[in-house]
Protein backbone atom coordinates (compact mmCIF):
# COMPACT_ATOMS: atom_id res chain seq x y z
CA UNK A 1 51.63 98.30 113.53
CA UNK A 2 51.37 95.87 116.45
CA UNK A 3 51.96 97.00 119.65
CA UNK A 4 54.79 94.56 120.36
CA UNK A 5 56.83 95.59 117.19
CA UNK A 6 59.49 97.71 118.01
CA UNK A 7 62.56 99.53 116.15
CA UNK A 8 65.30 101.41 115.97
CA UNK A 9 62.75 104.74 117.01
CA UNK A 10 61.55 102.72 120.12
CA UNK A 11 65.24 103.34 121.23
CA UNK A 12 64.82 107.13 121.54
CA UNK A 13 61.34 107.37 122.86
CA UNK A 14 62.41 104.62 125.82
CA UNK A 15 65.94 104.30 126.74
CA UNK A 16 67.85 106.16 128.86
CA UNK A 17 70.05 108.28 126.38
CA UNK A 18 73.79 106.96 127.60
CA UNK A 19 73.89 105.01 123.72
CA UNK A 20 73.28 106.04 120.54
CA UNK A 21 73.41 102.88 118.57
CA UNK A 22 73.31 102.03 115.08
CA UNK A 23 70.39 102.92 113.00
CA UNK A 24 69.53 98.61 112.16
CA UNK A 25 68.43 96.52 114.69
CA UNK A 26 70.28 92.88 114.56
CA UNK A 27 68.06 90.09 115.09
CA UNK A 28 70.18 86.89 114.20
CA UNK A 29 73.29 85.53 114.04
CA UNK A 30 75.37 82.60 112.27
CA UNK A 31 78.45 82.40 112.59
CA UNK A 32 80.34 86.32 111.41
CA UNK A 33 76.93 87.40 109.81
CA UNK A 34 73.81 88.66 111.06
CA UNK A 35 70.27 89.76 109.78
CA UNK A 36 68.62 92.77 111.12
CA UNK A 37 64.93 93.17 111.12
CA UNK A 38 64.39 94.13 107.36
CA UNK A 39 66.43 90.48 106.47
CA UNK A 40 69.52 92.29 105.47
CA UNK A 41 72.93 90.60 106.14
CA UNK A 42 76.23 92.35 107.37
CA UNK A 43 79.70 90.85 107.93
CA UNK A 44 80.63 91.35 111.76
CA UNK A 45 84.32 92.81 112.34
CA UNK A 46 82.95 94.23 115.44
CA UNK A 47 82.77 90.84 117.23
CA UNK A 48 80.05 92.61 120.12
CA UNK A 49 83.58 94.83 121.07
CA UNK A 50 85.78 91.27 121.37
CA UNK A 51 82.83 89.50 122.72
CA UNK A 52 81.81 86.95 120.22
CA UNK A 53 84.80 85.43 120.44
CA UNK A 54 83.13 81.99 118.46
CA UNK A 55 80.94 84.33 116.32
CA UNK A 56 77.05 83.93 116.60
CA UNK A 57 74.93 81.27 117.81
CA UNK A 58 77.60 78.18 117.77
CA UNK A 59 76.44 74.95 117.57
CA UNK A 60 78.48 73.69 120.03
CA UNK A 61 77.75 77.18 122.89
CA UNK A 62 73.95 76.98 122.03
CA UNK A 63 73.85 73.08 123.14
CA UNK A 64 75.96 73.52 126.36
CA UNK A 65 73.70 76.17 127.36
CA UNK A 66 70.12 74.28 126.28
CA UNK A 67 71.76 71.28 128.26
CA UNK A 68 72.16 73.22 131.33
CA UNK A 69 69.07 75.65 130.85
CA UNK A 70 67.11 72.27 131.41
CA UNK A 71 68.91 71.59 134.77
CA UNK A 72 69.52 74.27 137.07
CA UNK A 73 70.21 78.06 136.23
CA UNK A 74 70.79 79.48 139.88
CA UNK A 75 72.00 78.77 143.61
CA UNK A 76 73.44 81.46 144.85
CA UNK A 77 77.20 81.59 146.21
CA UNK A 78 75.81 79.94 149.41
CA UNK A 79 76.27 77.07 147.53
CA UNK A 80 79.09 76.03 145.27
CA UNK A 81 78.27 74.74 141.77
CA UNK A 82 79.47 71.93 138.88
CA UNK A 83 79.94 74.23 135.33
CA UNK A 84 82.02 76.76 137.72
CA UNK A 85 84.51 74.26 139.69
CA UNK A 86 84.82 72.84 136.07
CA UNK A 87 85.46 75.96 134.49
CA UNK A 88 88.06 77.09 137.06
CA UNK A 89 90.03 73.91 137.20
CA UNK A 90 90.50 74.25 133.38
CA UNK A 91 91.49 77.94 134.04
CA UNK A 92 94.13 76.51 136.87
CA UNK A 93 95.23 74.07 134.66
CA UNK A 94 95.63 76.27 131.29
CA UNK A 95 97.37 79.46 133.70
CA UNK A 96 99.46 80.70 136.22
CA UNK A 97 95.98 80.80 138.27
CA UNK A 98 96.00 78.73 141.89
CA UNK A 99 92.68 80.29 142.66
CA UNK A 100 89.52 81.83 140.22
CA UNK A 101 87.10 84.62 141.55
CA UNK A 102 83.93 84.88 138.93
CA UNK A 103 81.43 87.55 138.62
CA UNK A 104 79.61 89.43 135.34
CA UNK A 105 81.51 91.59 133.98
CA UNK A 106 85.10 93.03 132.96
CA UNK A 107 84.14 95.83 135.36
CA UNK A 108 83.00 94.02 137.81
CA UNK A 109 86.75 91.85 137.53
CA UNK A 110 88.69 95.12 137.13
CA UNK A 111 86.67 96.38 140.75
CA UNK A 112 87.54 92.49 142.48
CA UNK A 113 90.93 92.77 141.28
CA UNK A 114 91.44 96.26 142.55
CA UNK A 115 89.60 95.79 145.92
CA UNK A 116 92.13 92.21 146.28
CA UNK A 117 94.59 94.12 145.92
CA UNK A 118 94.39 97.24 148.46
CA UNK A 119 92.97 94.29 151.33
CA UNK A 120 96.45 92.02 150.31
CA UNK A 121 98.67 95.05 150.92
CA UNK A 122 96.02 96.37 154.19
CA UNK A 123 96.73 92.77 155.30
CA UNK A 124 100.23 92.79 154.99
CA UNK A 125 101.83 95.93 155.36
CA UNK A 126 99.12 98.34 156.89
CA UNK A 127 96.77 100.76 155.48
CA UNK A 128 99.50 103.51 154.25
CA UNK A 129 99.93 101.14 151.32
CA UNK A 130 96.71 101.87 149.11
CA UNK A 131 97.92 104.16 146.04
CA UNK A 132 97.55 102.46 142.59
CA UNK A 133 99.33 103.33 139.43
CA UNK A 134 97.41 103.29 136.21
CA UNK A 135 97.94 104.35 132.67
CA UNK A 136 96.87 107.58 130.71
CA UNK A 137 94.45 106.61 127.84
CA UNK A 138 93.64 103.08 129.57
CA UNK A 139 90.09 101.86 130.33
CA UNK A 140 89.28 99.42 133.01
CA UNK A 141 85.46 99.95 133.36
CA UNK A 142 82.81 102.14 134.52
CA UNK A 143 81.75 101.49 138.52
CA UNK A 144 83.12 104.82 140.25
CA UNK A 145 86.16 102.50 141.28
CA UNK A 146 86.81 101.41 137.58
CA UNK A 147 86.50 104.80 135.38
CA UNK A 148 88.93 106.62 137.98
CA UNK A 149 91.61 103.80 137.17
CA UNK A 150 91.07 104.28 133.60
CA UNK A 151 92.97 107.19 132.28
CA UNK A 152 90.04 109.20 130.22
CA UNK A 153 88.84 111.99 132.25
CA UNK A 154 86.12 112.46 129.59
CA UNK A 155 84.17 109.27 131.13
CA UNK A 156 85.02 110.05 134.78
CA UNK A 157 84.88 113.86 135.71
CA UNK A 158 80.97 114.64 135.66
CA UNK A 159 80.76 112.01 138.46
CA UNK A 160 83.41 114.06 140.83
CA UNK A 161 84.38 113.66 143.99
CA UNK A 162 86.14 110.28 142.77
CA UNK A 163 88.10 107.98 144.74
CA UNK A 164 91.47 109.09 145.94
CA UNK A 165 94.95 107.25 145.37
CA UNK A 166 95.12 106.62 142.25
CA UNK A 167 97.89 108.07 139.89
CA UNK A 168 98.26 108.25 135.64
CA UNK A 169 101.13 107.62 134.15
CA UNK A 170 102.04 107.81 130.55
CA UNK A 171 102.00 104.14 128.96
CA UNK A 172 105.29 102.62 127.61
CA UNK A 173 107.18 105.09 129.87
CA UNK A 174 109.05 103.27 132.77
CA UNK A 175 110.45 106.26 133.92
CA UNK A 176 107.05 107.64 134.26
CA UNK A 177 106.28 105.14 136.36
CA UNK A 178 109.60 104.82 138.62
CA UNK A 179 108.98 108.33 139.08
CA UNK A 180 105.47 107.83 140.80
CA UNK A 181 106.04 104.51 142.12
CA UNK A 182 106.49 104.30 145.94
CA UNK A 183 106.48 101.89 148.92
CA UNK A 184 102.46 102.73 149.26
CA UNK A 185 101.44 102.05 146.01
CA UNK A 186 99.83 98.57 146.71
CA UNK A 187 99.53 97.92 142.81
CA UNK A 188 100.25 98.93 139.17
CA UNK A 189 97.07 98.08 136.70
CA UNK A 190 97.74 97.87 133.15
CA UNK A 191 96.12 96.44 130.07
CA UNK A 192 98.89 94.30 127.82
CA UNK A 193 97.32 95.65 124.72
CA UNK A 194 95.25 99.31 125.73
CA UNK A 195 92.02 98.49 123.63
CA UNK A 196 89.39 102.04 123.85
CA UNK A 197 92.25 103.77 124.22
CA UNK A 198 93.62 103.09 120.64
CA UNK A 199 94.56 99.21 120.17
CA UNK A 200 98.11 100.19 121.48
CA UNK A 201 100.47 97.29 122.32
CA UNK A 202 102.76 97.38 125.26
CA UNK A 203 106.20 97.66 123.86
CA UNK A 204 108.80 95.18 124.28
CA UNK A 205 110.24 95.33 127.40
CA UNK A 206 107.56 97.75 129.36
CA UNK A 207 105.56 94.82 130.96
CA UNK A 208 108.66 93.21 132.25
CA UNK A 209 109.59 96.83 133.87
CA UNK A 210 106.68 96.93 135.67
CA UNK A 211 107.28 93.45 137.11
CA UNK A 212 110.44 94.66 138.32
CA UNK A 213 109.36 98.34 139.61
CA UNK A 214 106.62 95.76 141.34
CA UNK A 215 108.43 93.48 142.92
CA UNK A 216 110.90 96.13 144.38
CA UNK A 217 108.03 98.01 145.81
CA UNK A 218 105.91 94.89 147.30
CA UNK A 219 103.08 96.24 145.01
CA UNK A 220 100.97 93.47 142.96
CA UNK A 221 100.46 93.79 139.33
CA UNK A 222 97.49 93.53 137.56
CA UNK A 223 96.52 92.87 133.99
CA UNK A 224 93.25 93.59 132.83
CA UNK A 225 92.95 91.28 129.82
CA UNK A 226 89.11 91.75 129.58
CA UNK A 227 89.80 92.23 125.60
CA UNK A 228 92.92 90.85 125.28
CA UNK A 229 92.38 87.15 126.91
CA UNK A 230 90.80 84.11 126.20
CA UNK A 231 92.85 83.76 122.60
CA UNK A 232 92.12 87.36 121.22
CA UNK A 233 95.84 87.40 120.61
CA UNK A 234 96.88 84.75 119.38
CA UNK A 235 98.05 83.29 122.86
CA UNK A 236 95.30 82.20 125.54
CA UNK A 237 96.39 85.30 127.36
CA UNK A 238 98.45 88.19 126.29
CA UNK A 239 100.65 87.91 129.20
CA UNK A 240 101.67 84.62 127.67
CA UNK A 241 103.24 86.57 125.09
CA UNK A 242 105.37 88.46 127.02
CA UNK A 243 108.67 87.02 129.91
CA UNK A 244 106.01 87.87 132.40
CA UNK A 245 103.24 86.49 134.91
CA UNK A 246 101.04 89.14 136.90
CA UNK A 247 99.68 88.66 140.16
CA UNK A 248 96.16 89.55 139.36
CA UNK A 249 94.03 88.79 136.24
CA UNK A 250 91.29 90.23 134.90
CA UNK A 251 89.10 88.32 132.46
CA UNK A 252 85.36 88.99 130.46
CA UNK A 253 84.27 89.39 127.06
CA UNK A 254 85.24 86.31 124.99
CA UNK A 255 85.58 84.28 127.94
CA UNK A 256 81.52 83.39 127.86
CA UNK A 257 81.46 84.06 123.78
CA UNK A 258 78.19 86.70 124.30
CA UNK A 259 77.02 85.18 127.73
CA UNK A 260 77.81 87.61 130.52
CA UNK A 261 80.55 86.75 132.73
CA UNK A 262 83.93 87.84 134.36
CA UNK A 263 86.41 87.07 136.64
CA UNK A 264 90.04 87.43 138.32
CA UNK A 265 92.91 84.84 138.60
CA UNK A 266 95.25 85.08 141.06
CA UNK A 267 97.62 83.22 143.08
CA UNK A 268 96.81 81.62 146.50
CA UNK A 269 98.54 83.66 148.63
CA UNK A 270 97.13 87.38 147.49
CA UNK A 271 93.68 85.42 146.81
CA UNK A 272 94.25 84.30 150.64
CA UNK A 273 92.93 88.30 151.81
CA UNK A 274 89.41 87.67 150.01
CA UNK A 275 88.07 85.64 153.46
CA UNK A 276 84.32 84.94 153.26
CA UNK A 277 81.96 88.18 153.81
CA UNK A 278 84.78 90.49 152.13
CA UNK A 279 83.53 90.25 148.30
CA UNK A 280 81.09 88.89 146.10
CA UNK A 281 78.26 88.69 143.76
CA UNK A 282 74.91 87.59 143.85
CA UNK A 283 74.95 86.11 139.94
CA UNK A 284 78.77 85.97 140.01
CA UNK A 285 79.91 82.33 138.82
CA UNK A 286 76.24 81.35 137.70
CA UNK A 287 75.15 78.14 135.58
CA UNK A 288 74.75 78.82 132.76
CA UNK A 289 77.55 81.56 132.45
CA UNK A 290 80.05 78.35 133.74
CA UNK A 291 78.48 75.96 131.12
CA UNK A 292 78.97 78.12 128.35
CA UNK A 293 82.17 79.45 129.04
CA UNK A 294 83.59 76.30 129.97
CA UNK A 295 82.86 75.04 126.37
CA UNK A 296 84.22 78.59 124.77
CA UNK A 297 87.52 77.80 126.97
CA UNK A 298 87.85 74.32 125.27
CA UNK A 299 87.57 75.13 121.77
CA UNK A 300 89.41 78.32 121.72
CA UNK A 301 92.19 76.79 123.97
CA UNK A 302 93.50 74.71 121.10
CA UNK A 303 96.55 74.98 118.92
CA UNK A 304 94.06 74.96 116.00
CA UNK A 305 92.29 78.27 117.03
CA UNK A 306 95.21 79.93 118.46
CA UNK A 307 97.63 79.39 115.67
CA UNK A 308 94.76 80.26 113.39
CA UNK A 309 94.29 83.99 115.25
CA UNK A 310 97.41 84.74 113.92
CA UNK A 311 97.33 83.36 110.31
CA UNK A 312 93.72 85.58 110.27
CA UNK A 313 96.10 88.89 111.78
CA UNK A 314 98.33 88.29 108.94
CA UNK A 315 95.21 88.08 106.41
CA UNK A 316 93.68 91.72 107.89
CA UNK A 317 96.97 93.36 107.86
CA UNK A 318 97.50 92.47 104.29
CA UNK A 319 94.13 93.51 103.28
CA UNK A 320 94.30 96.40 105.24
CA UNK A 321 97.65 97.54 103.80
CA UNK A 322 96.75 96.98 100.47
CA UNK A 323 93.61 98.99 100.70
CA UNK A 324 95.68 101.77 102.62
CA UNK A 325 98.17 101.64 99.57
CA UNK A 326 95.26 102.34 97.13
CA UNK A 327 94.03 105.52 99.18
CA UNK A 328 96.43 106.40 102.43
CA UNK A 329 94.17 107.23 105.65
CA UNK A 330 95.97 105.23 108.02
CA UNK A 331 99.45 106.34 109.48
CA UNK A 332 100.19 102.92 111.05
CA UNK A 333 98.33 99.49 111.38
CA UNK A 334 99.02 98.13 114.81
CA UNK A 335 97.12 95.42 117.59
CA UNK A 336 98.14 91.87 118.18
CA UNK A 337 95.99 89.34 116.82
CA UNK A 338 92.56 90.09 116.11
CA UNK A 339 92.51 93.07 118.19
CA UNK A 340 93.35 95.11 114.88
CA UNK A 341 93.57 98.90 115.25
CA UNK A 342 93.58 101.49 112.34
CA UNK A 343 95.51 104.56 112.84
CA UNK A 344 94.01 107.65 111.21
CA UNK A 345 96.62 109.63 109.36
CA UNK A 346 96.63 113.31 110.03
CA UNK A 347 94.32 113.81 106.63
CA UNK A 348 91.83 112.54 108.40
CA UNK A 349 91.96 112.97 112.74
CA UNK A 350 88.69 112.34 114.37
CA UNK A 351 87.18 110.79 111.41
CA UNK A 352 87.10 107.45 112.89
CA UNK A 353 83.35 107.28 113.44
CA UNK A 354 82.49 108.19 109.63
CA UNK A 355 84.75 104.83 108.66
CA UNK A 356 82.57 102.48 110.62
CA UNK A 357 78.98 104.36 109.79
CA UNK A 358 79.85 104.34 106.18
CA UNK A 359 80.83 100.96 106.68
CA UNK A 360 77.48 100.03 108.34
CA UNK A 361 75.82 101.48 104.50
CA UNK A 362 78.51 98.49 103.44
CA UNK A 363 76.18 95.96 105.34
CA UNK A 364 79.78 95.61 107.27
CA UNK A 365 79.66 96.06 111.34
CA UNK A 366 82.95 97.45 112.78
CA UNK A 367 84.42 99.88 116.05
CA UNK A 368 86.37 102.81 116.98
CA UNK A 369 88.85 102.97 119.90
CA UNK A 370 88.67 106.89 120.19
CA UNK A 371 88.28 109.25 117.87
CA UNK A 372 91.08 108.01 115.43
CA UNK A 373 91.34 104.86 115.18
CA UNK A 374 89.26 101.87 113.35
CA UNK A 375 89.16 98.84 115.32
CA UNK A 376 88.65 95.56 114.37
CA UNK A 377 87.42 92.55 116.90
CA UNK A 378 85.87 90.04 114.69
CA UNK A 379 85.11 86.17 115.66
CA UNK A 380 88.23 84.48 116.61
CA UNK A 381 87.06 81.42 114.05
CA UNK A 382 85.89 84.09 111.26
CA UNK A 383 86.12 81.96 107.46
CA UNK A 384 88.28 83.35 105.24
CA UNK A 385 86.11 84.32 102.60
CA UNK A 386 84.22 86.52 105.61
CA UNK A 387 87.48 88.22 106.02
CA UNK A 388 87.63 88.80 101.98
CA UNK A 389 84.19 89.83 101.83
CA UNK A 390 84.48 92.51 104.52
CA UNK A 391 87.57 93.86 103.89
CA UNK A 392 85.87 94.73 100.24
CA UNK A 393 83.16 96.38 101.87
CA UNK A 394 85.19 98.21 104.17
CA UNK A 395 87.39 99.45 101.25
CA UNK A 396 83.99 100.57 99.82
CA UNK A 397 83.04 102.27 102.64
CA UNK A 398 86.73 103.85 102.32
CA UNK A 399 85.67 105.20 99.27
CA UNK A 400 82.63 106.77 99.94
CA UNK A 401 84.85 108.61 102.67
CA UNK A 402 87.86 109.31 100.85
CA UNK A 403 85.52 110.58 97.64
CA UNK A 404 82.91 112.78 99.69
């Protein structure tokens, strides 16, 4: 064996331990399939965890990024650059954004957006104001900042002392959160659809409560739409779905379609606090992350993809009823678009990872959010007959389960 081949072993004899992935090693893409190193092909539900939001290797992302790759890659944010003032301006244009913030990452947005907003309410009414209000199950990221917003203890508490002022409250409750909302909570953070923590939708109603228990408290609101935006739900962002705007935005995965990159939008006045020197990034709003995602941003933002997100949530939640019909493991089937969650029924609790690995033997790729729940985050462009195929080997892979 040459001493440049690697494989799935080279994993466990060289990486840091933090991962345990999948026994096959993918090595190409096209479109919602991909080859691993022995040639096989799988179907890809798992969409890179709502990443690939064009599927693999797309003609039309591959070319923007060649063109720029032969141009310039990197300035630095000492200078200002042409793919990222084009990229924002059709972000402006397409939201309620007056001003874009970029960096790498959804935690890296989540950490911007949460920094913006204890400096606006510093600025503006003092430094008592600081607390912030987030959700019990929700995920917003894993800088020390990040994980003790989200509300899972399990990926926070071996890296104790944490930062202080932040408060859990159970999602969908307003009068959880009336009860611990106060004139020094600075700002509520809350994803629109909560993805690791089970693909559970905001009900109707709840986001407009917060905009209200917001506005009487002077505290900003925040959406973290890392894996809800940039046409995951049928809408260009899920806030669109809802009678609400937020203050702050958080954006990542499908926005750069598998290239790295993040950001907030915001309006002028909160982005106002963020004066040079008091943020920032040293790849933040790069290139070839601007190039890319500024062609991602024009194909998905058309009626044609959008309105085709939901005819494809309509086509899972048939298959996926009819195959829960034919052997009953999920007690609901629940998400908004194609951010598709699979609730275990009680027959099978915490079974959710021997779905997807008996799926993988299916030569079909898909997630968990938690222990009990199958998720589903395919390409927001996935054919038809991809959807067919997969949802046979899934049901396959149901069998195996269900029969063992």
């Amino acid at each position: 064996m040459s001493q440049n081949t690697v494989t799935r072993q080279t994993f466990d004899e060289i990486m840091v331990p933090n991962y345990a992935p999948s026994s096959f090693v993918p090595v190409r893409g096209s479109g919602s399939r991909v080859w691993d190193q022995e040639g096989k092909e799988y179907i890809d539900f798992a969409g890179g965890i709502a990443v690939n939001s064009l599927g693999h290797a797309h003609p039309a992302l591959v070319e923007a990024l060649h063109e720029q790759a032969q141009k310039l890659w990197h300035v630095s944010n000492g200078f200002t650059n042409e793919p990222i003032l084009k990229l924002a301006k059709q972000l402006v244009d397409s939201t309620f954004a007056e001003r874009v913030f970029f960096c790498n990452s959804g935690a890296e947005a989540n950490e911007a957006a949460l920094k913006l907003a204890r400096k606006y309410a510093r600025d503006h009414y003092g430094p008592e104001k600081h607390e912030i209000i987030s959700f019990v199950n929700s995920f917003h990221g894993r800088t020390l900042f990040t994980v003790t917003a989200g509300g899972q203890p399990k990926y926070s508490e071996d890296f104790a002392p944490l930062p202080g002022g932040i408060t859990h409250v159970n999602f969908n409750d307003l009068a959880s959160v009336k009860a611990a909302i106060s004139d020094k909570t600075c700002a509520v953070i809350v994803e629109p659809v909560q993805g690791e923590g089970g693909v559970l939708p905001a009900d109707p109603g709840f986001l407009e409560g917060l905009r209200m228990l917001c506005d009487q408290h002077n505290a900003l609101l925040i959406f973290d739409e890392v894996q809800t935006g940039v046409g995951r739900t049928g809408s260009l962002f899920a806030y669109m779905n809802h009678n609400v705007t937020p203050d702050i935005l958080s954006m990542a995965k499908a926005l750069g379609g598998g290239f790295p990159i993040g950001g907030i939008l915001t309006t002028a006045k909160v982005a106002a606090s963020l004066v040079p020197g008091t943020h920032g990034t040293t790849y933040g709003g790069n290139l070839l992350a601007g190039a890319v995602a500024g062609k991602v941003l024009e194909i998905v933002n058309t009626p044609e993809v959008l309105d085709g997100v939901k005819w494809r949530h309509q086509k899972f939640v048939e298959g996926l009823s009819d195959i829960n019909q034919r052997y009953n493991i999920f007690s609901s089937i629940r998400g908004s678009g194609l951010l598709i969650g699979c609730v275990l029924n009680a027959d099978y609790q915490g079974k959710a990872k021997a779905f997807t690995n008996a799926a993988e033997k299916e030569n079909l790729m898909a997630l968990i959010a938690g222990p009990n729940v199958v998720r589903f985050a395919p390409s927001l462009i996935i054919p038809e007959e991809d959807i067919a195929e997969g949802l046979a080997r899934f049901e396959r892979a149901v069998a195996h389960v269900v029969n063992a």
